[in-house]
Protein backbone atom coordinates (compact mmCIF):
# COMPACT_ATOMS: atom_id res chain seq x y z
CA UNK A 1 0.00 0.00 0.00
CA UNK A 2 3.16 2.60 0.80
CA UNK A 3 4.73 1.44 -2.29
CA UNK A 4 1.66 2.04 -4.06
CA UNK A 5 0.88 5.48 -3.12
CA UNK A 6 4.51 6.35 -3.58
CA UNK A 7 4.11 5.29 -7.05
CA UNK A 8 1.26 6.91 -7.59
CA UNK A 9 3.04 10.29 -5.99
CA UNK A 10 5.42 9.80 -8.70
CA UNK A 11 3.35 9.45 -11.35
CA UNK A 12 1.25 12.44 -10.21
CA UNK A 13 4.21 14.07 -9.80
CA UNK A 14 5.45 13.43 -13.77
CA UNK A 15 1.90 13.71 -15.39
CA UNK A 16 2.17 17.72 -13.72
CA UNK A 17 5.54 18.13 -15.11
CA UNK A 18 4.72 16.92 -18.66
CA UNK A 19 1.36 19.40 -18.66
CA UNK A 20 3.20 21.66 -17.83
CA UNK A 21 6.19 21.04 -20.05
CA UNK A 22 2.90 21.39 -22.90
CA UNK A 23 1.40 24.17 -21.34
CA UNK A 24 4.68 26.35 -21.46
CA UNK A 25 5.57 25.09 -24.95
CA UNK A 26 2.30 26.72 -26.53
CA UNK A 27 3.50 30.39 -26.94
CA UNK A 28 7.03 29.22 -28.36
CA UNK A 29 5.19 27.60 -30.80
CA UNK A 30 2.55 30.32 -31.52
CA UNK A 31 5.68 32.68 -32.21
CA UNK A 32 7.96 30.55 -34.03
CA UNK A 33 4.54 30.02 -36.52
CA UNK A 34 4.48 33.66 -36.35
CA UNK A 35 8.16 33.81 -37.34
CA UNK A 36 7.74 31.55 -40.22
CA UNK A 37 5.11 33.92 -41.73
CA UNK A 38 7.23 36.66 -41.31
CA UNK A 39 10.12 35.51 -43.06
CA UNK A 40 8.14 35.33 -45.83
CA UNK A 41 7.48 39.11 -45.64
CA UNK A 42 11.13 40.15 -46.08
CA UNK A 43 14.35 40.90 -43.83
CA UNK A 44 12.62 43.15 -41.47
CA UNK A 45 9.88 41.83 -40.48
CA UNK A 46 11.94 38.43 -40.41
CA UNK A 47 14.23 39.98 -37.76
CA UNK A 48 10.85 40.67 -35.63
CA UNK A 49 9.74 37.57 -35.81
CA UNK A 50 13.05 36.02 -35.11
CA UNK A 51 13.33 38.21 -31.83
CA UNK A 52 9.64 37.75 -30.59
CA UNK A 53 10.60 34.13 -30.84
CA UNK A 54 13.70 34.35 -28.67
CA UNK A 55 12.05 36.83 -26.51
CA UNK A 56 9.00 34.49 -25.47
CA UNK A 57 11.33 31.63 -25.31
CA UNK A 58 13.45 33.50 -22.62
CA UNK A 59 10.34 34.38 -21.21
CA UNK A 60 8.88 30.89 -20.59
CA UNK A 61 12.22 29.39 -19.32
CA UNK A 62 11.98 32.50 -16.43
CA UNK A 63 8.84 31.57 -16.00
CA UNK A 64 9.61 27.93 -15.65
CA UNK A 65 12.49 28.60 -13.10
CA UNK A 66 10.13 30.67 -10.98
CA UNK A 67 7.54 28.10 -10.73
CA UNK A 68 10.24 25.58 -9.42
CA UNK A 69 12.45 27.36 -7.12
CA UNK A 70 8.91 29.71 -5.77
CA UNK A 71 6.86 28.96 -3.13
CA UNK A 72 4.28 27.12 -5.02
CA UNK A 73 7.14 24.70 -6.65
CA UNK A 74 10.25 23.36 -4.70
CA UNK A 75 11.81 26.00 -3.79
CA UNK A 76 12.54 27.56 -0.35
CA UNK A 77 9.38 29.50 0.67
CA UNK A 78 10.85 31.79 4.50
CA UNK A 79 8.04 32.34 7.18
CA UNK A 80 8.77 34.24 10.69
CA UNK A 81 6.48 34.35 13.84
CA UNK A 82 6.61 35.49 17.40
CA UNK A 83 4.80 33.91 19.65
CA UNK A 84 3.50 35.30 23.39
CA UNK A 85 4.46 32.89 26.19
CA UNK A 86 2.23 31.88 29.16
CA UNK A 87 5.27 31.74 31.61
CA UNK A 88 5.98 35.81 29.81
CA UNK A 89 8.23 36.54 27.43
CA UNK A 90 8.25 35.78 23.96
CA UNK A 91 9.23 32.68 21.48
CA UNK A 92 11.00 34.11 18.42
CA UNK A 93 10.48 31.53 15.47
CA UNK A 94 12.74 32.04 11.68
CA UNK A 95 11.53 28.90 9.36
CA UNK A 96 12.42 27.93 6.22
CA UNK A 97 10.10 25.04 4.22
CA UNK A 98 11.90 23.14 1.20
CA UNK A 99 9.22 20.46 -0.98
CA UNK A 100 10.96 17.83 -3.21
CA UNK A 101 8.43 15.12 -5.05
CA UNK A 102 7.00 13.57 -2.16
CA UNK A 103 6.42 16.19 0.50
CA UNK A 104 8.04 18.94 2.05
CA UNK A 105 9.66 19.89 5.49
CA UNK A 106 9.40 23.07 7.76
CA UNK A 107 13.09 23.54 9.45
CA UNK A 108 11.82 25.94 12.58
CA UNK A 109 14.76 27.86 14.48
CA UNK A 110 13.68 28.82 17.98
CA UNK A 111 14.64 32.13 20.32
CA UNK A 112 13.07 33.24 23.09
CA UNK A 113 13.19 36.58 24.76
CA UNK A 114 13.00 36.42 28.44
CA UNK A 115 10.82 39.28 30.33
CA UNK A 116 14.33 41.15 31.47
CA UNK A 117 14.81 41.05 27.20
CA UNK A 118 17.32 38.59 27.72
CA UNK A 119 17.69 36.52 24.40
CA UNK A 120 18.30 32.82 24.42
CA UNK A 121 18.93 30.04 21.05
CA UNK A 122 16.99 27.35 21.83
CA UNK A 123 17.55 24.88 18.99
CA UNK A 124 15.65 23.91 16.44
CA UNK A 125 12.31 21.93 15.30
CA UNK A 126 11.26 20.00 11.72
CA UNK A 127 7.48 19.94 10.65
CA UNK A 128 6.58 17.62 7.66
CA UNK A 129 4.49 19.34 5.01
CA UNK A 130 3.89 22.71 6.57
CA UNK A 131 2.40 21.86 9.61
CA UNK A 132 3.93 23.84 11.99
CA UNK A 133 1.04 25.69 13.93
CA UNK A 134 3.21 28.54 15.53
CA UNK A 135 1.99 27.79 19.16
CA UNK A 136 4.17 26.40 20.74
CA UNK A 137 4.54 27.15 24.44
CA UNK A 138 7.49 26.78 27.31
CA UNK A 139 6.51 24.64 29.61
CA UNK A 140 8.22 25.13 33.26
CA UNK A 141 9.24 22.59 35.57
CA UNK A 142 11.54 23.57 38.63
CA UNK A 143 14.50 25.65 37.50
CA UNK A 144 13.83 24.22 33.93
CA UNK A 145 12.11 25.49 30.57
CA UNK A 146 10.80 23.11 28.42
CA UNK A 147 9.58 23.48 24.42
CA UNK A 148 8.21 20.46 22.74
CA UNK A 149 8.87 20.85 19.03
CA UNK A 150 8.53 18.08 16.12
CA UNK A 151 11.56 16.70 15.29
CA UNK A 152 10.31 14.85 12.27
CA UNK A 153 7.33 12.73 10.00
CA UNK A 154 7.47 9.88 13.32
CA UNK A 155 9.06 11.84 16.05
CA UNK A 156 9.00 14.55 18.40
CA UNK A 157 11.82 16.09 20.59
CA UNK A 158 12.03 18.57 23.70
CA UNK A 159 14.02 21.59 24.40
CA UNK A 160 15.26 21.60 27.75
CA UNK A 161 17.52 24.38 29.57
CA UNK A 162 17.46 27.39 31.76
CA UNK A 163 17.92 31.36 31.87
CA UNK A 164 21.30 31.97 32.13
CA UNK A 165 22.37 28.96 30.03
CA UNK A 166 23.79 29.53 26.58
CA UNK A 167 23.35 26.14 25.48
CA UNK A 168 20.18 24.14 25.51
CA UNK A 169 20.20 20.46 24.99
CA UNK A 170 17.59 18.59 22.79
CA UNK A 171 16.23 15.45 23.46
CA UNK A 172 14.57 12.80 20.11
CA UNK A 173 11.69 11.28 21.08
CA UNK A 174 11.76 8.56 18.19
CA UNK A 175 11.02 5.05 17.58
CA UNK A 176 14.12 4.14 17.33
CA UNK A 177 15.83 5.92 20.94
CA UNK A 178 12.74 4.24 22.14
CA UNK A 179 13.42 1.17 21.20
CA UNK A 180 17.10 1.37 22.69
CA UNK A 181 16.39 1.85 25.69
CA UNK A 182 16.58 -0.74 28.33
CA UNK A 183 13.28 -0.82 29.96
CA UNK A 184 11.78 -1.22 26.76
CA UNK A 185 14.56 -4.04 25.75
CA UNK A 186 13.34 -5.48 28.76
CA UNK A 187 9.47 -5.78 27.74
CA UNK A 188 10.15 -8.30 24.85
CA UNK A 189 7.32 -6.02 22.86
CA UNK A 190 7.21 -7.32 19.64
CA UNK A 191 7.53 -4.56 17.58
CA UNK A 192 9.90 -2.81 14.98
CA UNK A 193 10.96 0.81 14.07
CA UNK A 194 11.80 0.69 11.01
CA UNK A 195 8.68 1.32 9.81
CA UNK A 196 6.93 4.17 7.86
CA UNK A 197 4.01 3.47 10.01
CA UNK A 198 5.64 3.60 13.42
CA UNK A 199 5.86 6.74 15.19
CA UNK A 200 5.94 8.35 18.59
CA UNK A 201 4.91 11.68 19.67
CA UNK A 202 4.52 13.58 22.74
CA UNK A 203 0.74 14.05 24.52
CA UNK A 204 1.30 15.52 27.45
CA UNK A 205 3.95 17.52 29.18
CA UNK A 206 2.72 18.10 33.39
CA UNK A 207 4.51 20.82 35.63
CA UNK A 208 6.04 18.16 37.70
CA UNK A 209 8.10 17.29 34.64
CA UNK A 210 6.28 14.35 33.86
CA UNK A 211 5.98 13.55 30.18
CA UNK A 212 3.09 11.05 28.44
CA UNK A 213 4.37 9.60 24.70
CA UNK A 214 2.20 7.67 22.74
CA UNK A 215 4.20 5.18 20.44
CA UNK A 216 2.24 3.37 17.83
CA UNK A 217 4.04 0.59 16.13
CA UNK A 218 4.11 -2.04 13.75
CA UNK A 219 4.60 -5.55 14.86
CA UNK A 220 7.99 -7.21 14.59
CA UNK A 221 6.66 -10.37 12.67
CA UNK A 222 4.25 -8.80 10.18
CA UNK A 223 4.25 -9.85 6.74
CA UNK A 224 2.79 -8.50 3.18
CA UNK A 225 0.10 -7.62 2.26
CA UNK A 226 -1.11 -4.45 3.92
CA UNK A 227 -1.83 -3.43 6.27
CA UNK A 228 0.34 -4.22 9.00
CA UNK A 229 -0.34 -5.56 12.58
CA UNK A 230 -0.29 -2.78 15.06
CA UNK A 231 0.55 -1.84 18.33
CA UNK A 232 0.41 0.91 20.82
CA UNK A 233 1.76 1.62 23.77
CA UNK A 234 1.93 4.64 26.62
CA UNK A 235 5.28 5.62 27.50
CA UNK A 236 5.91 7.98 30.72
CA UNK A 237 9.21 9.74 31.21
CA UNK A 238 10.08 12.03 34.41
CA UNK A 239 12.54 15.14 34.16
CA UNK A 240 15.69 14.70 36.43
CA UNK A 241 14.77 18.03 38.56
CA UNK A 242 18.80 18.64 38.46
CA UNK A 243 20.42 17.29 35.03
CA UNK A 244 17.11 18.21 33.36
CA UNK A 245 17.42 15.13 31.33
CA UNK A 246 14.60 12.88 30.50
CA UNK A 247 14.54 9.54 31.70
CA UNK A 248 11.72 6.42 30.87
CA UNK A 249 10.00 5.56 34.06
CA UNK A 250 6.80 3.15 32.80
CA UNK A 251 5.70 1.67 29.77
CA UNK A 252 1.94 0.68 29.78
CA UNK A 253 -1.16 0.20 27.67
């Protein structure tokens, strides 16, 4: 079923770029007809037609490039927003969204600007296909600020550090660090991350630095046809009050 739709993407994908290989050609050809009546007309008017041809040829090509590397074809399309925190202050976002044939990606680079105008780099997030919402809040827990972000498609990752800290560390909540770790080694779950289906994202964040994660997974013994077996479990992780670092606690369904 993946494969299937990712053929059909493609072939979507090639059917728009023929049309519109046929759609740009029509003027070129319009003018070079033109030119060929000309010519028959004598040198001058030959030399116009020769030069309208060239001219809307140049034309279409610019027009062709501006399609692809615009927003509305692949190229980089730049977005900005600034974004009023509960906890005061304000989140400073810069992002930057790239498409290639499939989909496209939203590369988000966090600030935030403390009450006292202090300014801090945070990191950064990734949003698949222009999804990023711009509402993100800081979460606070202790001594610690918090910002969940996306980190990709299947995954999402936190932001964790404090005011007066230049660097801020980040922290992937994937299937695969997931599936490293030893408490869930220590399940047996039968299940695999290497999977376009399987992905884990972030539900809840409480002020006691708790953290709720949803993973939803494909078995580790499925087989073709689509679709796959599934499974899903809870995942709760607790903040280290001092190292700030995340840390699995319970895995349940």
């Amino acid at each position: 079923m993946i494969l299937l739709a990712i053929d059909l993407t493609i072939f979507i994908y090639v059917i728009f770029i023929v049309g519109s290989i046929l759609l740009f050609s029509i003027p070129p050809f319009l003018a070079f007809l033109l030119y060929k009546w000309l010519k028959k007309k004598g040198k001058t008017p030959k030399i116009i037609g020769l030069s309208l041809f060239f001219g809307v040829c140049g034309f279409m090509i610019w027009g062709i490039y501006q399609v692809i590397t615009g927003p509305s074809g692949f190229g980089p399309e730049y977005d900005k927003a600034e974004i009023k925190q509960k906890i005061g202050g304000t989140l400073i976002c810069s992002s930057v969204y790239s498409a290639d044939i499939h989909s496209g990606e939203e590369d988000v680079k966090y600030k935030y600007k403390a009450v006292n105008d202090s300014i801090y780099e945070l990191g950064t997030g990734c949003y698949e296909s222009a999804n990023w919402a711009k509402n993100e809040q800081l979460e606070k827990f202790g001594k610690w600020l918090i910002l969940k972000t996306s980190n990709s498609r299947d995954s999402d990752k936190l932001i964790i550090g404090k005011l007066g800290c230049k660097t801020w560390s980040e922290y992937v909540f994937s299937p695969q660090s997931i599936e490293k770790n030893k408490m869930w080694r220590a399940k047996k779950i039968n299940s695999t991350a290497h999977n376009w289906d399987s992905y884990s994202k972030i539900e809840k964040i409480s002020s006691d630095g708790i953290i709720i994660l949803k993973y939803h997974f494909v078995k580790g013994n499925y087989k073709f046809p689509y679709p796959f077996p599934y499974g899903k479990r809870y995942i709760k992780y607790k903040i280290d009050s001092e190292t700030g670092t995340p840390e699995m606690v319970k895995i349940y369904k």
